[in-house]
C-alpha atoms as a PDB file:
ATOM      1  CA  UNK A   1       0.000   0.000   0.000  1.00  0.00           C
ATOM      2  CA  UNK A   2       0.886   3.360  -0.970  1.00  0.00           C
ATOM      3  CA  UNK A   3       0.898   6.100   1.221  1.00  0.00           C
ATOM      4  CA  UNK A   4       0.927   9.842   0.241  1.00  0.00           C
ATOM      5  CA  UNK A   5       3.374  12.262   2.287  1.00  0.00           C
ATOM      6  CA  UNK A   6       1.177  15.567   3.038  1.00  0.00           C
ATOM      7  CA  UNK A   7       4.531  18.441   2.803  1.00  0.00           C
ATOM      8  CA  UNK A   8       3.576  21.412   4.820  1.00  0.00           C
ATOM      9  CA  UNK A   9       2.738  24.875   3.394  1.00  0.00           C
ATOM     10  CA  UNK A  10       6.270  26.404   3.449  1.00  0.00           C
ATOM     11  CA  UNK A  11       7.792  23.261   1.699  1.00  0.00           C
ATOM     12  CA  UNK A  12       5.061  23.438  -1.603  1.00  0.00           C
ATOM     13  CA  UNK A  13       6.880  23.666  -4.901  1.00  0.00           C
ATOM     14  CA  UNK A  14       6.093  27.108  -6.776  1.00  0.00           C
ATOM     15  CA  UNK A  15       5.538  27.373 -10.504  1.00  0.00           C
ATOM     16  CA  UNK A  16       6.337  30.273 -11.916  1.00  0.00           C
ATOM     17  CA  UNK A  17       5.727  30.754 -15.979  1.00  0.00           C
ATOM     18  CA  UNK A  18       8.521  33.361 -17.538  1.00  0.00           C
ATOM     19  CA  UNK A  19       6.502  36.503 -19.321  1.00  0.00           C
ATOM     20  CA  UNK A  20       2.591  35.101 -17.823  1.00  0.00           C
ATOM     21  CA  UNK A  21       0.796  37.389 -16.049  1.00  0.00           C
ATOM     22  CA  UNK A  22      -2.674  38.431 -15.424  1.00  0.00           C
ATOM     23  CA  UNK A  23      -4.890  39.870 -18.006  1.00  0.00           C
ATOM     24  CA  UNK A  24      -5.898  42.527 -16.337  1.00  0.00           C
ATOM     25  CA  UNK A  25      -8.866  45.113 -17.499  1.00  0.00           C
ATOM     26  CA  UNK A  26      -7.826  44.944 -21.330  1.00  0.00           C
ATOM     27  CA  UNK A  27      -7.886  41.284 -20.981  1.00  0.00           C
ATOM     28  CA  UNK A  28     -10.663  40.748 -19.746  1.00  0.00           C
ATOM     29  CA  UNK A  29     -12.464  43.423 -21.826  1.00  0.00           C
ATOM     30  CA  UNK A  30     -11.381  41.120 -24.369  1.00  0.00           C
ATOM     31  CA  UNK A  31     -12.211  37.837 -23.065  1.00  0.00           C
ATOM     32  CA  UNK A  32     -16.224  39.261 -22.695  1.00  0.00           C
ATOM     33  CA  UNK A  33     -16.163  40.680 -26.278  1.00  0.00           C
ATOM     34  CA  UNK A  34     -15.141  37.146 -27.374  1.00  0.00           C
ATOM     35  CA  UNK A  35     -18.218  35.540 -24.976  1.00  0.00           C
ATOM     36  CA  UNK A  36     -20.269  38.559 -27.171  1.00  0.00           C
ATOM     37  CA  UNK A  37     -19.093  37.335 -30.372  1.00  0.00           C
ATOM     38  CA  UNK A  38     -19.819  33.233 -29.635  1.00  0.00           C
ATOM     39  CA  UNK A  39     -22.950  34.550 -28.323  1.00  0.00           C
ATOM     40  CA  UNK A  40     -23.787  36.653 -31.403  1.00  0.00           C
ATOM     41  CA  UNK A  41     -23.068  34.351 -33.979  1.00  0.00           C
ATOM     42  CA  UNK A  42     -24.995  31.546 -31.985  1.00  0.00           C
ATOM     43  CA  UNK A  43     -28.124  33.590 -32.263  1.00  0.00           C
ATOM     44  CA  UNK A  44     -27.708  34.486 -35.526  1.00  0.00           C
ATOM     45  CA  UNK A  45     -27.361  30.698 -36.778  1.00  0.00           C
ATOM     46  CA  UNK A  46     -30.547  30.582 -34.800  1.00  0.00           C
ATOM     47  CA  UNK A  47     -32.639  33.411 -35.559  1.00  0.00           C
ATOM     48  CA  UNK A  48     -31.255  35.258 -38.446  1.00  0.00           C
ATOM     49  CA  UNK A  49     -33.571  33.973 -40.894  1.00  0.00           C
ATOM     50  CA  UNK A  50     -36.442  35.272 -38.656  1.00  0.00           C
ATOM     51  CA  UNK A  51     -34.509  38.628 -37.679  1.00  0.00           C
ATOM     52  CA  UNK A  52     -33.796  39.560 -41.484  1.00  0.00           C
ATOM     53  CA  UNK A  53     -37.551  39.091 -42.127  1.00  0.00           C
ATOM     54  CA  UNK A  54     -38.640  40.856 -39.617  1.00  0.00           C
ATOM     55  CA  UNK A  55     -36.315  43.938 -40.098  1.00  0.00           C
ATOM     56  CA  UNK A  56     -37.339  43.816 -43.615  1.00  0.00           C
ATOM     57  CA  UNK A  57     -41.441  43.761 -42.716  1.00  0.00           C
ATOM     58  CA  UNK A  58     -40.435  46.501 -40.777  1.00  0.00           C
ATOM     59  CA  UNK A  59     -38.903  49.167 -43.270  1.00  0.00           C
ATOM     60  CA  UNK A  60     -41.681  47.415 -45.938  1.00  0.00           C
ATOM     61  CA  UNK A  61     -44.560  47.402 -43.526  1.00  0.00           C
ATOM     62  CA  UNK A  62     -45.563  51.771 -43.596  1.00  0.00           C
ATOM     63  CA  UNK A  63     -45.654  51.598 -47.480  1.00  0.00           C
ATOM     64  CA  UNK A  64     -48.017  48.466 -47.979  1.00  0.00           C
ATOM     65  CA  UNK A  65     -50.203  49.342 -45.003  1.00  0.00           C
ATOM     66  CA  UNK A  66     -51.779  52.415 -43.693  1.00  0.00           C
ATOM     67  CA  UNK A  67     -51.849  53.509 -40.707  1.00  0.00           C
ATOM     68  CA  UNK A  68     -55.119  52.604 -40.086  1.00  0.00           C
ATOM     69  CA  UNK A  69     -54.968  49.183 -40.540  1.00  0.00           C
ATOM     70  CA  UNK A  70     -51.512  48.924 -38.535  1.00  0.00           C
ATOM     71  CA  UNK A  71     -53.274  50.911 -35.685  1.00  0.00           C
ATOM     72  CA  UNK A  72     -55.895  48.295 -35.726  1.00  0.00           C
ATOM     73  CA  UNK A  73     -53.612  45.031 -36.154  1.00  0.00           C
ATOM     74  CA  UNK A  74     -50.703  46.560 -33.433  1.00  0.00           C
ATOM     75  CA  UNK A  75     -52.570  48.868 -31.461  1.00  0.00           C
ATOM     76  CA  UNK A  76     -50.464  52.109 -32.737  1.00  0.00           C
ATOM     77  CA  UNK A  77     -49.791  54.004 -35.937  1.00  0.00           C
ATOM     78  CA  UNK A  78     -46.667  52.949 -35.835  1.00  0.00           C
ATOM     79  CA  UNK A  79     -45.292  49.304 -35.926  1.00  0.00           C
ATOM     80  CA  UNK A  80     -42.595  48.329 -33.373  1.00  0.00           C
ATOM     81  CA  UNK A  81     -40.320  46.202 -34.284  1.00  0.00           C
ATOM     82  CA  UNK A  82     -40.386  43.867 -31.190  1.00  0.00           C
ATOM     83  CA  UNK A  83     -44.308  42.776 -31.929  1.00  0.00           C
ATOM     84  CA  UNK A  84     -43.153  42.487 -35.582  1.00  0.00           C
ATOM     85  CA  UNK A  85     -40.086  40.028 -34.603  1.00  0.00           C
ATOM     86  CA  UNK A  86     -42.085  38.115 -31.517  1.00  0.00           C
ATOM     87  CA  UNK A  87     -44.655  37.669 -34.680  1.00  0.00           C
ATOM     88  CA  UNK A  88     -42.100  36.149 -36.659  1.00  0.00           C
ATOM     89  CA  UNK A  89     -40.693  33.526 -34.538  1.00  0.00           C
ATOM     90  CA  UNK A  90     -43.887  32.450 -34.001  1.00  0.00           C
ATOM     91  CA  UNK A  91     -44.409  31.774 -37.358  1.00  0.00           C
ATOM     92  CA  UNK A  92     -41.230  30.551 -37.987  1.00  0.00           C
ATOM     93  CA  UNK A  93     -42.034  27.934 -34.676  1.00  0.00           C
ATOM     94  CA  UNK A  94     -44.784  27.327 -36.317  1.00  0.00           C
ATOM     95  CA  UNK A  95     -43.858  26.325 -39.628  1.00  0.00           C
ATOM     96  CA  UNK A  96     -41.050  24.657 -38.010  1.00  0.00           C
ATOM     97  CA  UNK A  97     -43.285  21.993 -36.382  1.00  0.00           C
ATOM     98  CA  UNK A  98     -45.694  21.252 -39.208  1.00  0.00           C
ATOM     99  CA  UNK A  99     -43.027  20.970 -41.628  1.00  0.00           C
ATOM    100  CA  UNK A 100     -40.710  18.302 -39.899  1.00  0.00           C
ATOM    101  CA  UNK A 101     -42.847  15.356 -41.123  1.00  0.00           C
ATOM    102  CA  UNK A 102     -41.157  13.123 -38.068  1.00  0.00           C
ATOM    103  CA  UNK A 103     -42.067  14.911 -35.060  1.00  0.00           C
ATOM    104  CA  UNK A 104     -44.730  12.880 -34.002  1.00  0.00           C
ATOM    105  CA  UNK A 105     -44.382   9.460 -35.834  1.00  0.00           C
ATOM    106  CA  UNK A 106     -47.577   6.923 -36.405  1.00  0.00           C
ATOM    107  CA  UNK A 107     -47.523   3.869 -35.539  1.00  0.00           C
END
């Protein structure tokens, strides 16, 4: 049987790394604008279909329609661009799930 031999704390080796040091600010500025980009380009590969729609609907949207009929449908004159988006990934759940012909198998 092996036993381990616990050194105490003045005995511990030290590592030391020639030219590492700590990132600091700038470091870690950059370190959360690379966690921005991975998270930018995830959502993009997930919605950016759906957001390129809906920012198009949007600048297309006060030229077909009046301002009636958005007032009516939205609730405002004007169309935000939230409702217009949260509209469009319904949809685009929605089409999702009756076109993938395997969801819910028969048996």
């Amino acid at each position: 049987m092996v036993e381990a031999e616990i050194l105490p704390p003045e005995h511990e080796p030290r590592v030391h790394v020639a030219g590492a040091r700590a990132p600091g600010w700038f470091g870690a500025g950059l370190a959360l604008l690379t966690v921005a980009a991975a998270f930018s380009v995830g959502f993009m590969a997930l919605f950016g279909r759906t957001l390129f729609a809906a920012v198009l609907a949007s600048l297309v949207w006060p030229w077909v329609f009046s301002p009636e009929f958005t007032a009516w449908v939205f609730g405002a004159p004007r169309v935000a661009f939230w409702k217009i988006l949260v509209l469009f990934l319904a949809l685009d759940v929605i089409a999702r799930l009756f076109l993938r012909r395997n969801l819910w198998p028969r048996r």
